[in-house]
C-alpha atoms as a PDB file:
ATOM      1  CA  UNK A   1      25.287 -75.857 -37.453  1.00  0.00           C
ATOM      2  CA  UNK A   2      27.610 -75.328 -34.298  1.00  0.00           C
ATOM      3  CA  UNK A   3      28.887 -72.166 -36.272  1.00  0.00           C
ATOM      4  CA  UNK A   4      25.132 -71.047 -36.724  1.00  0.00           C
ATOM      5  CA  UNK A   5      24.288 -71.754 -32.970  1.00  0.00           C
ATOM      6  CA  UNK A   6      27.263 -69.786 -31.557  1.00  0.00           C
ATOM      7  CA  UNK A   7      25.745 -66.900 -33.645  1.00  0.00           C
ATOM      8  CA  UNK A   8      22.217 -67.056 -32.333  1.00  0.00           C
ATOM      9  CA  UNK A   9      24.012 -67.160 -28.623  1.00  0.00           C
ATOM     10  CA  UNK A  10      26.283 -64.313 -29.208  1.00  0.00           C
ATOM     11  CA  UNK A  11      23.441 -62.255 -30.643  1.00  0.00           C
ATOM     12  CA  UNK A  12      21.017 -62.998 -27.759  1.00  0.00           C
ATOM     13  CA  UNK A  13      24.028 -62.181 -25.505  1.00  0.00           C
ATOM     14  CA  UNK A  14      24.457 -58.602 -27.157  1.00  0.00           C
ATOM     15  CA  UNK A  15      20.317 -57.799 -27.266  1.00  0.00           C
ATOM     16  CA  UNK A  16      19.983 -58.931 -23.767  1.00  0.00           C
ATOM     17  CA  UNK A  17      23.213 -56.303 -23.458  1.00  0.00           C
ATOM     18  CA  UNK A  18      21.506 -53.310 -25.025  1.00  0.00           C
ATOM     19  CA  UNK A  19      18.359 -54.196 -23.292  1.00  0.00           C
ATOM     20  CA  UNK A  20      19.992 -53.484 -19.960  1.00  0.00           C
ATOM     21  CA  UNK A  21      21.926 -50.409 -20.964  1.00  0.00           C
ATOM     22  CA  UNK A  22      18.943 -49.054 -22.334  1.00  0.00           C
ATOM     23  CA  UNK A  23      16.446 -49.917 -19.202  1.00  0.00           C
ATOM     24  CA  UNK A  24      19.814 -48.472 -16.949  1.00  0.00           C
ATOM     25  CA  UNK A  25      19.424 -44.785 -18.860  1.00  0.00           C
ATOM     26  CA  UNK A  26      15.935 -44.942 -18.901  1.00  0.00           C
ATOM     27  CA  UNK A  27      15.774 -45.250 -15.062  1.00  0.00           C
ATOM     28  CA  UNK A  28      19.146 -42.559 -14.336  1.00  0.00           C
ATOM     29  CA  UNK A  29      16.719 -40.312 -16.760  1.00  0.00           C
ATOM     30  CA  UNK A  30      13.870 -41.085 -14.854  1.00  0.00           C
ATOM     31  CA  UNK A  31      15.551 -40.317 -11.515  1.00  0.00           C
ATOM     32  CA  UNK A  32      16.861 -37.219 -12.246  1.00  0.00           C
ATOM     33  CA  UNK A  33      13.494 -36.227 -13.979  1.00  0.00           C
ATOM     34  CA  UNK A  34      12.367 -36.267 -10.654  1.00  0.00           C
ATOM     35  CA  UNK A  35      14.481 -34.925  -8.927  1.00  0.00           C
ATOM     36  CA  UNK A  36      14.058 -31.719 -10.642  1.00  0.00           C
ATOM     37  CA  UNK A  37      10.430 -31.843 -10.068  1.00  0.00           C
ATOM     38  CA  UNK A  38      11.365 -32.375  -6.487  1.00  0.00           C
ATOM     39  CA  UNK A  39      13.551 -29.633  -6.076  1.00  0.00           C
ATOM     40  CA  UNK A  40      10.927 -27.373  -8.376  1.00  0.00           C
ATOM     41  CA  UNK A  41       8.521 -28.355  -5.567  1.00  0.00           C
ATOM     42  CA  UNK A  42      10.799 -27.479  -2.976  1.00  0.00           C
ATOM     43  CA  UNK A  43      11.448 -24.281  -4.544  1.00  0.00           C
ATOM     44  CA  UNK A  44       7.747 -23.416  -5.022  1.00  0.00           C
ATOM     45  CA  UNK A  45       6.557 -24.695  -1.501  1.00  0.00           C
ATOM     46  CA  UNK A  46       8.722 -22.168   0.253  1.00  0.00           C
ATOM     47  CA  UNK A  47       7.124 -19.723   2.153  1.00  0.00           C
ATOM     48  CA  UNK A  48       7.690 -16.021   0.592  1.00  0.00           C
ATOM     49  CA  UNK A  49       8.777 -13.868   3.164  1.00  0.00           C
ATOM     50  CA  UNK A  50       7.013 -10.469   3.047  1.00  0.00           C
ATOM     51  CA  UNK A  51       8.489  -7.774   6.011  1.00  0.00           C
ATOM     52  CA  UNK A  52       6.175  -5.314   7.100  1.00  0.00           C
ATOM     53  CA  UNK A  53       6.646  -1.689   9.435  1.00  0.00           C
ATOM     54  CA  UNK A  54       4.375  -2.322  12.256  1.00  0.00           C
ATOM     55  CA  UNK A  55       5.334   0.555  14.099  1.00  0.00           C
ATOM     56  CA  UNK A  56       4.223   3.960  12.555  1.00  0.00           C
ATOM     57  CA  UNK A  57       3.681   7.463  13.798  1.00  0.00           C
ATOM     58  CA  UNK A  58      -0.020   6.725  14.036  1.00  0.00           C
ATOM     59  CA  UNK A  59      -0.644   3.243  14.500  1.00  0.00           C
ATOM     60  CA  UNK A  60      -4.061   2.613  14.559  1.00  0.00           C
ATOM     61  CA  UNK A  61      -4.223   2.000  11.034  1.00  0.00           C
ATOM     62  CA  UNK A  62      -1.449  -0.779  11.101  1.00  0.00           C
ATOM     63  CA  UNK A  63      -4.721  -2.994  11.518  1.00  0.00           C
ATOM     64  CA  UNK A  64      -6.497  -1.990   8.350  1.00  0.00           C
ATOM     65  CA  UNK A  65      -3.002  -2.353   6.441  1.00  0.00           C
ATOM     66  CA  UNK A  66      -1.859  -5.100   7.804  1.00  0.00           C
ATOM     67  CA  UNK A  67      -4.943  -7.276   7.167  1.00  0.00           C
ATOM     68  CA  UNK A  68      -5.267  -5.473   3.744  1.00  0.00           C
ATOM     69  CA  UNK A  69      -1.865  -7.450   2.661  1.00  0.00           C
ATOM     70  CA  UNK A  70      -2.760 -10.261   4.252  1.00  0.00           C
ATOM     71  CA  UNK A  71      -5.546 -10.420   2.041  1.00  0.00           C
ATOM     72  CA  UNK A  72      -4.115  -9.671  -1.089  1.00  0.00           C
ATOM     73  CA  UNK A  73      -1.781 -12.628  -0.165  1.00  0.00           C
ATOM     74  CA  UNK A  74      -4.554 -14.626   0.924  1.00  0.00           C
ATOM     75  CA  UNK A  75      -6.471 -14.727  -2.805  1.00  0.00           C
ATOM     76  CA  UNK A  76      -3.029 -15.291  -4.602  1.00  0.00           C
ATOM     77  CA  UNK A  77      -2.046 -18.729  -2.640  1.00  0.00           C
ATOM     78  CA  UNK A  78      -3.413 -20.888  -5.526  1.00  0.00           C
ATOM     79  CA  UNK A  79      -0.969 -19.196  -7.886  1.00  0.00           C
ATOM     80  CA  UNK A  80       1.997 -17.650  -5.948  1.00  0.00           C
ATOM     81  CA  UNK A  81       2.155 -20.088  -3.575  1.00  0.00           C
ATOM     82  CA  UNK A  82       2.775 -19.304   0.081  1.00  0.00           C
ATOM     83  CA  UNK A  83       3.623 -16.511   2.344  1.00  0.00           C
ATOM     84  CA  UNK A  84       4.907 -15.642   5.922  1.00  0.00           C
ATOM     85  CA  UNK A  85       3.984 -11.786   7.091  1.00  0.00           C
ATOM     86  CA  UNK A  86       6.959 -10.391   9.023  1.00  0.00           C
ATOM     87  CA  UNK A  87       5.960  -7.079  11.367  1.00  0.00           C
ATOM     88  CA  UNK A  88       9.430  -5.412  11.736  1.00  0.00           C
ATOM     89  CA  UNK A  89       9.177  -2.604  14.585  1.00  0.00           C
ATOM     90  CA  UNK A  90      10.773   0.083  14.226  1.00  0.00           C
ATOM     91  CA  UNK A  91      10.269   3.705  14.539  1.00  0.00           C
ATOM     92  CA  UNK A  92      10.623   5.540  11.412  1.00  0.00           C
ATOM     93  CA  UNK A  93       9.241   8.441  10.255  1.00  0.00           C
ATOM     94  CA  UNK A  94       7.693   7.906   6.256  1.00  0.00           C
ATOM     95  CA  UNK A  95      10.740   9.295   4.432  1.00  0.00           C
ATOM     96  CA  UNK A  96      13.436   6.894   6.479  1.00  0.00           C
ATOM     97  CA  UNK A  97      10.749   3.792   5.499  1.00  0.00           C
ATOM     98  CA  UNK A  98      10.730   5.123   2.130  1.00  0.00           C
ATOM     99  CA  UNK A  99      14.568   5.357   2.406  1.00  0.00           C
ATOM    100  CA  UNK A 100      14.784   1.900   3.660  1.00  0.00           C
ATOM    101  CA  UNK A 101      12.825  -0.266   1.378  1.00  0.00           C
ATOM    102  CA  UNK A 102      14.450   1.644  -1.438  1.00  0.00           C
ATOM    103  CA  UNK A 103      18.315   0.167  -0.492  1.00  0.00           C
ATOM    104  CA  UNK A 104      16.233  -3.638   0.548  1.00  0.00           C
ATOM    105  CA  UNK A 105      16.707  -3.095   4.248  1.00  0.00           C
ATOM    106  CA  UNK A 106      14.448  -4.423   6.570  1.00  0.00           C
ATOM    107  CA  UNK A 107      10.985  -4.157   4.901  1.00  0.00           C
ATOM    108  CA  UNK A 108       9.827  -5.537   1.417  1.00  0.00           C
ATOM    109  CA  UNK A 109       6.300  -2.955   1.059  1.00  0.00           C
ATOM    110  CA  UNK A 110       5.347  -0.222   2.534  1.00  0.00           C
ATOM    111  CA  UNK A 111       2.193   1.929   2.572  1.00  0.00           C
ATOM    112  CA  UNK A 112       2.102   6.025   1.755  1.00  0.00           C
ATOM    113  CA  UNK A 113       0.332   8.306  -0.053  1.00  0.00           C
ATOM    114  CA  UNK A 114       1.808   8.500  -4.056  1.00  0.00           C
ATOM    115  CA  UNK A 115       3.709  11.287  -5.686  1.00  0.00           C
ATOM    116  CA  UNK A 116       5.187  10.861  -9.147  1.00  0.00           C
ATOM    117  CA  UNK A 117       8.673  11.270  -7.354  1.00  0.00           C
ATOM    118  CA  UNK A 118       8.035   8.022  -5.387  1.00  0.00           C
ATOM    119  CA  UNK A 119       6.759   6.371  -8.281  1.00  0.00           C
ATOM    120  CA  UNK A 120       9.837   6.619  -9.711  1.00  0.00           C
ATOM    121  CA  UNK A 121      11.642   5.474  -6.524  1.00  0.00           C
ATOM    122  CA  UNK A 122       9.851   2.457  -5.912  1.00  0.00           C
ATOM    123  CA  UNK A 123       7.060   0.381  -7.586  1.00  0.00           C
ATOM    124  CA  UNK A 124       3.806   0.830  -6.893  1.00  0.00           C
ATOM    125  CA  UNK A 125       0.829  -1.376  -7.020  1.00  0.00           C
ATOM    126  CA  UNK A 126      -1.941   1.012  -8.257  1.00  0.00           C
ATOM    127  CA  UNK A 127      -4.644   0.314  -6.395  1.00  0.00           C
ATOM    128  CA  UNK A 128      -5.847   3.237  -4.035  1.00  0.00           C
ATOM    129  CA  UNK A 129      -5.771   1.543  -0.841  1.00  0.00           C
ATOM    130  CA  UNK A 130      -8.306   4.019   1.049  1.00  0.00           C
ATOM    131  CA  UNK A 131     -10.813   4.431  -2.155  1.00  0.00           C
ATOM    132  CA  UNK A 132      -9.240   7.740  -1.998  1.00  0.00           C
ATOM    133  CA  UNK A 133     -10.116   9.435   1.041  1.00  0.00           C
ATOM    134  CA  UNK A 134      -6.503  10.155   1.748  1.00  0.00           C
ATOM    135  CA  UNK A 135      -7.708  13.542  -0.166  1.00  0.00           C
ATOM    136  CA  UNK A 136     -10.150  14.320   1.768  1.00  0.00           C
ATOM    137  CA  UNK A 137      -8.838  16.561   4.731  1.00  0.00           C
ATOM    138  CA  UNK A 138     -10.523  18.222   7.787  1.00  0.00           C
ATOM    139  CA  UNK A 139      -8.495  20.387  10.471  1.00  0.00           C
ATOM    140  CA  UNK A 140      -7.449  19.974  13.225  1.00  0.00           C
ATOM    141  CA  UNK A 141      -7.386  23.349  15.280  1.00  0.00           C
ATOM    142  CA  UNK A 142      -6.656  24.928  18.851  1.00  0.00           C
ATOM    143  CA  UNK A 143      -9.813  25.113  21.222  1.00  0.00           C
ATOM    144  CA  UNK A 144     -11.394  27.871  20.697  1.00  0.00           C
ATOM    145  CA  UNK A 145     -10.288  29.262  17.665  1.00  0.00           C
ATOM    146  CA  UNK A 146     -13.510  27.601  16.006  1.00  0.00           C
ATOM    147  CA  UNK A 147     -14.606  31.945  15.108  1.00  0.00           C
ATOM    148  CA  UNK A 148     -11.776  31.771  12.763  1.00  0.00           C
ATOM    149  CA  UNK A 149     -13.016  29.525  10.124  1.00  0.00           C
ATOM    150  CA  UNK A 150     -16.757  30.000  10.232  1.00  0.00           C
ATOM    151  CA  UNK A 151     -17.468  32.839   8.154  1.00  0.00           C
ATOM    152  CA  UNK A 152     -14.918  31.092   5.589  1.00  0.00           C
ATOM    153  CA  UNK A 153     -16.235  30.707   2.235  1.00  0.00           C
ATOM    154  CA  UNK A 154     -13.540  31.056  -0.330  1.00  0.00           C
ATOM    155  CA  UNK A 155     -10.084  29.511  -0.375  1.00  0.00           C
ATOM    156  CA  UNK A 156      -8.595  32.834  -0.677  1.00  0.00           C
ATOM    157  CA  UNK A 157      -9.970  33.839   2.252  1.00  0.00           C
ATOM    158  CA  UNK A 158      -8.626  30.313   4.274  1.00  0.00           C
ATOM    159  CA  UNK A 159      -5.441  31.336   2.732  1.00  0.00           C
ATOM    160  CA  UNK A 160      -5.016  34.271   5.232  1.00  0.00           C
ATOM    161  CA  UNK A 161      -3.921  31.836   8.123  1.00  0.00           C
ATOM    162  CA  UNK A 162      -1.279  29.281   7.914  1.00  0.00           C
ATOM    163  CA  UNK A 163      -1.416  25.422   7.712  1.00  0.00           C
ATOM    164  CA  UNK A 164       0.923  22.874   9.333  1.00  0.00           C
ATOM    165  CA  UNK A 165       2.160  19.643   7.097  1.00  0.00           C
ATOM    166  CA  UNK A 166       4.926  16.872   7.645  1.00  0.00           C
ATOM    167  CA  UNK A 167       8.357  17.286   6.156  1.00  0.00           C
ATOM    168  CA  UNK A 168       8.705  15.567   2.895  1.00  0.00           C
ATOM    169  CA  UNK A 169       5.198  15.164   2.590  1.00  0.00           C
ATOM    170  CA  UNK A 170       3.350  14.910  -0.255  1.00  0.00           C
ATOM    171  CA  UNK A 171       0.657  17.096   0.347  1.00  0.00           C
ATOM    172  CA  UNK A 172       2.579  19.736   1.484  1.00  0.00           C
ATOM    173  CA  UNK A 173       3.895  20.468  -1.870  1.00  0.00           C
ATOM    174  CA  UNK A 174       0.278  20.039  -2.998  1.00  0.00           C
ATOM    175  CA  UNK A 175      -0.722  22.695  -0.243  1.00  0.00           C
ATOM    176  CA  UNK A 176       1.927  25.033  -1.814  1.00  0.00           C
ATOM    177  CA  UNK A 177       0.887  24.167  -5.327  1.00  0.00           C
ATOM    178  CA  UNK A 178      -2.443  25.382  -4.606  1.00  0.00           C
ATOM    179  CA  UNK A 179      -0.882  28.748  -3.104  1.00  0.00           C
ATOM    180  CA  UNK A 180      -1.416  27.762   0.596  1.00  0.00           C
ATOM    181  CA  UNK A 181       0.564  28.901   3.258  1.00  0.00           C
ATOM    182  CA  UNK A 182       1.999  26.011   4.825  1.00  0.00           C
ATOM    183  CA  UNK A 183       4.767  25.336   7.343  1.00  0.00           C
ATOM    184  CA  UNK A 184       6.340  22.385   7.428  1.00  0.00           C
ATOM    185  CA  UNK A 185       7.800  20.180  10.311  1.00  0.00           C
ATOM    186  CA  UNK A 186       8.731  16.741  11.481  1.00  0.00           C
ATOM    187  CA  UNK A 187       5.379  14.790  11.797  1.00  0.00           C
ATOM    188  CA  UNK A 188       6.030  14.067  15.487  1.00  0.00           C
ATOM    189  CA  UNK A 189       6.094  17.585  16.242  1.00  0.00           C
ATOM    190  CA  UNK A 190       3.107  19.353  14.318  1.00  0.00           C
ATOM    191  CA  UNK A 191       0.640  18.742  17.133  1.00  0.00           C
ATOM    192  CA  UNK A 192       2.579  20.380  19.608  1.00  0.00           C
ATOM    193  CA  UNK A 193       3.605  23.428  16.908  1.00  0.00           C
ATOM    194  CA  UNK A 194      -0.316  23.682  16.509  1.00  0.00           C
ATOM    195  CA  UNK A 195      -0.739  24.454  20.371  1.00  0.00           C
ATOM    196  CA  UNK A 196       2.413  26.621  20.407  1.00  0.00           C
ATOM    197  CA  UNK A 197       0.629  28.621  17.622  1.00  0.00           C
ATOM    198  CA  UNK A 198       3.120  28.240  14.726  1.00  0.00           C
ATOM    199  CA  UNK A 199       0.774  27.507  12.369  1.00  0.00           C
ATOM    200  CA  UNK A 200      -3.568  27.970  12.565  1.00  0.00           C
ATOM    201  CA  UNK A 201      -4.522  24.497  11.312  1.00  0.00           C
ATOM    202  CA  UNK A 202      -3.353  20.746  10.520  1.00  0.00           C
ATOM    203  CA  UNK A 203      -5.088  19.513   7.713  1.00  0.00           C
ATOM    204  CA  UNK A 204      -5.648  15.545   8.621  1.00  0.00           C
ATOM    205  CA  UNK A 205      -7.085  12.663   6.484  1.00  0.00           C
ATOM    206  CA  UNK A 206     -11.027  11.998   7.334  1.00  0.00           C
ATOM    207  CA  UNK A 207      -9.654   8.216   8.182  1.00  0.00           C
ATOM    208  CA  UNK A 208      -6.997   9.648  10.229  1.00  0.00           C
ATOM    209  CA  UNK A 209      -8.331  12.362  12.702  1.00  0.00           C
ATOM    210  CA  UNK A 210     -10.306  10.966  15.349  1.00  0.00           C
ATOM    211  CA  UNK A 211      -7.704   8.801  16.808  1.00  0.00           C
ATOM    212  CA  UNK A 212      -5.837  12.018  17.026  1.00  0.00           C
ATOM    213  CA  UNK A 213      -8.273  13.829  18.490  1.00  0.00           C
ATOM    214  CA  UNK A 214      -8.195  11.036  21.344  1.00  0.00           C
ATOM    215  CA  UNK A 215      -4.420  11.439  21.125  1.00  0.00           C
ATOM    216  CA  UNK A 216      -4.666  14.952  21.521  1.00  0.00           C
ATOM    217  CA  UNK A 217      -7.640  16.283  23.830  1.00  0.00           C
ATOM    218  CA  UNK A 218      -6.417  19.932  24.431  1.00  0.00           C
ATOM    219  CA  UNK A 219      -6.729  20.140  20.112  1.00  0.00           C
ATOM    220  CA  UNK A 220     -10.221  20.052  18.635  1.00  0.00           C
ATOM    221  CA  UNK A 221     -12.044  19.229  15.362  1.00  0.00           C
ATOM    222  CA  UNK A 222     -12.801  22.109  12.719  1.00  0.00           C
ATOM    223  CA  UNK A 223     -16.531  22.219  12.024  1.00  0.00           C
ATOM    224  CA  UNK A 224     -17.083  23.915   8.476  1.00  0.00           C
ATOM    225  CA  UNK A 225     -14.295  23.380   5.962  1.00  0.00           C
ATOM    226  CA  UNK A 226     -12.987  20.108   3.970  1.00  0.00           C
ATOM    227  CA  UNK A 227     -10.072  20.197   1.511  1.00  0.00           C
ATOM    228  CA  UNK A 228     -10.419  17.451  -1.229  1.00  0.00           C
ATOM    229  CA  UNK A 229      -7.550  16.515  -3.641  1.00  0.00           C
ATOM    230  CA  UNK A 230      -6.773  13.355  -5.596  1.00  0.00           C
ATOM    231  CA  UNK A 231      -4.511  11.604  -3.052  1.00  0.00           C
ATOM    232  CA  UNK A 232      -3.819   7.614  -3.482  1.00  0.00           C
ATOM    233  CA  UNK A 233      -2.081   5.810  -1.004  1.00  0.00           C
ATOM    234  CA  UNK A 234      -0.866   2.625  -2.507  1.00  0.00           C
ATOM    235  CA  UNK A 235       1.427  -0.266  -1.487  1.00  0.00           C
ATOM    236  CA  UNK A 236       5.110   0.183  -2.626  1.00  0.00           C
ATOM    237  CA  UNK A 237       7.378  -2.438  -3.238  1.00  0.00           C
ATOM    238  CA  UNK A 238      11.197  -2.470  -4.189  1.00  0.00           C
ATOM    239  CA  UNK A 239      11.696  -1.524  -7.741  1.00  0.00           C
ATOM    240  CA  UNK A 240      13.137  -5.149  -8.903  1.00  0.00           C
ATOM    241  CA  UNK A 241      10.669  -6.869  -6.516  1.00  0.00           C
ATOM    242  CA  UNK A 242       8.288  -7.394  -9.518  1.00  0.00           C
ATOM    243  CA  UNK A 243       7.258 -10.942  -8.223  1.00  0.00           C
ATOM    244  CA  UNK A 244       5.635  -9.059  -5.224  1.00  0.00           C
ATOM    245  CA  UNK A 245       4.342  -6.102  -6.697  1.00  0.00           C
ATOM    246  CA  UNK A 246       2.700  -8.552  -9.621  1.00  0.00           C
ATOM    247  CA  UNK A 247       0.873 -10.883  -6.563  1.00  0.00           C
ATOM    248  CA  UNK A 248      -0.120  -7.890  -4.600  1.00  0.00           C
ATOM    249  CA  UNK A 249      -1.604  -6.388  -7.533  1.00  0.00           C
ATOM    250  CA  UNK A 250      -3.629  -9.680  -8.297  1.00  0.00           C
ATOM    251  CA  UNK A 251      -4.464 -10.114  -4.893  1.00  0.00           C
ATOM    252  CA  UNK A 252      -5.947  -7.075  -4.387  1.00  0.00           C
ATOM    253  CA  UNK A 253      -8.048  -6.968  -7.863  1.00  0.00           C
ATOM    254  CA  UNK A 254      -9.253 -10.365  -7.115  1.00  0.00           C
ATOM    255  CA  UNK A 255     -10.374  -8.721  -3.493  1.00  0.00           C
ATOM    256  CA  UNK A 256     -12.058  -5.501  -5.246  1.00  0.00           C
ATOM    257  CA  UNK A 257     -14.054  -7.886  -7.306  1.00  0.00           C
ATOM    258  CA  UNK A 258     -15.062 -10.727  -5.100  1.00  0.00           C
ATOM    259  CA  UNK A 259     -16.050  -7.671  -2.639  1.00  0.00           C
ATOM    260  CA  UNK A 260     -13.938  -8.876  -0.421  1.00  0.00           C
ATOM    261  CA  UNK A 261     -12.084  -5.592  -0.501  1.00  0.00           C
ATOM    262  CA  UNK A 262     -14.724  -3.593   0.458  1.00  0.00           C
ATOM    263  CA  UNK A 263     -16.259  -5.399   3.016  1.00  0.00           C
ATOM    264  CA  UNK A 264     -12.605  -5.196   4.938  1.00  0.00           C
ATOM    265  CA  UNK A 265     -12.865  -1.190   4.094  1.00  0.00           C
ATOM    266  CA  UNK A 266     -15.972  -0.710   5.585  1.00  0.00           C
ATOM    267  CA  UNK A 267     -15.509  -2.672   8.496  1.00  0.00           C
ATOM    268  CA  UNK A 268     -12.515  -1.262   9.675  1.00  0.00           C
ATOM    269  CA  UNK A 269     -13.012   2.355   7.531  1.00  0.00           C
ATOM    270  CA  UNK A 270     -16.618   2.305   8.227  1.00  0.00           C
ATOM    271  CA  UNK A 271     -16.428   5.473   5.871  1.00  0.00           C
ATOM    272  CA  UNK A 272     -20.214   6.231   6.167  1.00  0.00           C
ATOM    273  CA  UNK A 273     -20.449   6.608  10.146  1.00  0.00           C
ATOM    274  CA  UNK A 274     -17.494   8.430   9.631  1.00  0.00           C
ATOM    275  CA  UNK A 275     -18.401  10.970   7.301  1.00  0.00           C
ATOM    276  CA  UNK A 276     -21.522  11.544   9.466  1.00  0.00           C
ATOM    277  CA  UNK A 277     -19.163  11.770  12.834  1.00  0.00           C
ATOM    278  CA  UNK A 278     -17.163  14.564  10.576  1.00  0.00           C
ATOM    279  CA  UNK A 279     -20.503  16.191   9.151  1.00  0.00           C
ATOM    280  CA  UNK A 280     -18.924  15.946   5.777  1.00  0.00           C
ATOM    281  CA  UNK A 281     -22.195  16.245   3.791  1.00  0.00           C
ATOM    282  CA  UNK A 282     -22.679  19.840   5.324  1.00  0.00           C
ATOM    283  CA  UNK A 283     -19.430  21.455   4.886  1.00  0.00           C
ATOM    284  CA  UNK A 284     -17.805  24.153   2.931  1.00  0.00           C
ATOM    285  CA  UNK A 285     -15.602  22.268  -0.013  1.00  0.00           C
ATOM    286  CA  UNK A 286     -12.542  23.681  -1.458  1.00  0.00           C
ATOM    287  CA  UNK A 287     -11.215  21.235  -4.026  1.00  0.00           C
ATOM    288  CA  UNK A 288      -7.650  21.183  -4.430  1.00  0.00           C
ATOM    289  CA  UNK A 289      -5.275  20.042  -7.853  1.00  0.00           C
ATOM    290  CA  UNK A 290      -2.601  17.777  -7.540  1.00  0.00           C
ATOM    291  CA  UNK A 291       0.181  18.367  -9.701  1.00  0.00           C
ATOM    292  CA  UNK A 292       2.136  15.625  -8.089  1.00  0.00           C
ATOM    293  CA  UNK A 293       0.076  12.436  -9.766  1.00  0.00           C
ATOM    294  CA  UNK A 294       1.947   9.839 -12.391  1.00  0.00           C
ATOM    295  CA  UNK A 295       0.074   9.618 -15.537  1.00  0.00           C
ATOM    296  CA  UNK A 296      -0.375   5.608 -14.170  1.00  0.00           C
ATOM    297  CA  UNK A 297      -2.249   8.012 -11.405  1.00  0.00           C
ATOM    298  CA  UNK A 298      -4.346   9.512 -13.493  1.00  0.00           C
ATOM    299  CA  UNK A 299      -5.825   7.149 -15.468  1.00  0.00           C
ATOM    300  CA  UNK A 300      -7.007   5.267 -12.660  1.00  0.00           C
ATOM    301  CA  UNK A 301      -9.377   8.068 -12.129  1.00  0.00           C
ATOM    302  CA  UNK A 302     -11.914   6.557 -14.666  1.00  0.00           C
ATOM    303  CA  UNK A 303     -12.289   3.177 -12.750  1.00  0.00           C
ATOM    304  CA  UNK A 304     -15.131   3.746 -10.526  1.00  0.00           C
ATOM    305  CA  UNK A 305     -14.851   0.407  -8.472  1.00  0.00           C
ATOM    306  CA  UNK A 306     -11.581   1.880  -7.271  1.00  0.00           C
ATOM    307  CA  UNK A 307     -12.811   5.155  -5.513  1.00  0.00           C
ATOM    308  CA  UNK A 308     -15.549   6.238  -3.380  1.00  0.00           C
ATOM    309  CA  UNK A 309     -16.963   9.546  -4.276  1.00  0.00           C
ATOM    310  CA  UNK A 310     -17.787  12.201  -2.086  1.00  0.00           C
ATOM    311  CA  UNK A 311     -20.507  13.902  -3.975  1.00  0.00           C
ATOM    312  CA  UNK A 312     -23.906  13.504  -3.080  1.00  0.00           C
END
């Protein structure tokens, strides 16, 4: 019998042994369990950090992009978590920002019109920011010379004067493409080449040319002739920023089909008092190819919810 109950002890000793190891690892499991939920949650609940140009040769529509990322970051916090918008000002003209976001210095996206070449530079997120009215191009032109471009009704016959563009511009090679005579220049200094008459007219984006024209009073707005080419301007990301270019590309389809998208377009685009302002409807078309667009580009073409048409 004692032999028996020194055996019982002993054993009860040893289970009540095990019975503490085991409760020990099951808590040291537990804890670091959650700590790596806690520092998962950490991870997730910082803020992503999205830097932004401000400051751009023509500024008024910083507005219309800026709140345009905002809310393609706005309909992605459930998923991606989120966000602080950074404005970075500096002046840069399109190439140098182009330049810059390719090598990851100072800005994270940008906003320009596409060309297969940048495409390949940096990632796009294909959805035509402006519906595609970056295409659609009116002139500006010296006071007075109004007599020149009336009686114009064939492009061959707008191809006897000259057009101005930017350097490194897409449309310029478009321009050229299309067997127009084009100079080309530094952005900054096209208005003032206009008025110094080294080139007859500066082609300008319908969503683009009256703040110019209140820029520059002593130039005035071409009355009968529109230029219309496929032109996208899309966000652009770095090419490994995938994580970005995959939320802003959500974001912004969410937008498009909740109509949020649109409602921000026509409220700061206002495209149909505009096109009346610009007499669209009434003038002379020449339409334009683009032998600059990605095949990505191009088959965008048959979504209707992304464009807005100018045809009647």
């Amino acid at each position: 019998m004692p032999y028996l109950a020194i055996f019982i002890v002993n054993f009860l000793l040893l289970l009540a042994s095990y019975t503490l190891t085991a409760e020990t690892i099951t808590k040291k499991v537990n804890q670091e369990g959650n700590q790596e939920v806690k520092q998962a949650v950490k991870h997730t609940s910082k803020s992503l950090i999205v830097r932004y140009n401000q400051s751009t040769l023509f500024d008024d529509n910083e507005k219309y992009y800026g709140s345009l990322l905002k809310l393609a970051l706005e309909e992605t916090l459930d998923n991606f978590g989120p966000y602080q918008l950074v404005p970075v000002n500096i002046k840069m003209v399109q190439q140098r920002s182009i330049n810059m976001l390719s090598s990851e210095q100072n800005i994270d996206v940008l906003w320009a019109m596409t060309s297969n070449k940048r495409e390949q530079v940096l990632q796009a997120v294909y959805v035509p920011l402006l519906k595609g009215l970056m295409g659609s191009r009116v002139f500006l032109i010296r006071d007075g010379d109004q007599s020149r471009f009336s009686d114009i009704s064939s492009l061959s016959e707008l191809n006897t004067l000259l057009a101005g563009q930017g350097l490194n511009w897409p449309d310029t090679e478009i321009l050229r493409a299309n067997n127009v005579p084009t100079v080309d220049a530094l952005a900054r200094s096209l208005h003032a080449m206009l008025l110094r008459r080294r080139f007859d007219y500066f082609p300008r984006a319908i969503t683009e040319v009256s703040v110019e024209l209140a820029q520059y009073p002593t130039l005035t707005l071409e009355r009968h002739l529109l230029l219309v080419y496929t032109a996208p301007l899309y966000f652009f990301v770095h090419k490994k920023n995938s994580a970005l270019a995959n939320r802003l590309q959500v974001g912004l389809m969410r937008a498009i089909n909740n109509g949020k998208f649109d409602q921000l377009f026509y409220r700061l685009k206002a495209p149909p008092i505009l096109m009346a302002q610009l007499n669209v409807e009434n003038r002379t078309i020449f339409k334009l190819n683009n032998p600059l667009l990605s095949e990505k580009t191009k088959q965008l073409q048959s979504k209707e919810n992304l464009w807005l048409s100018l045809d009647p």
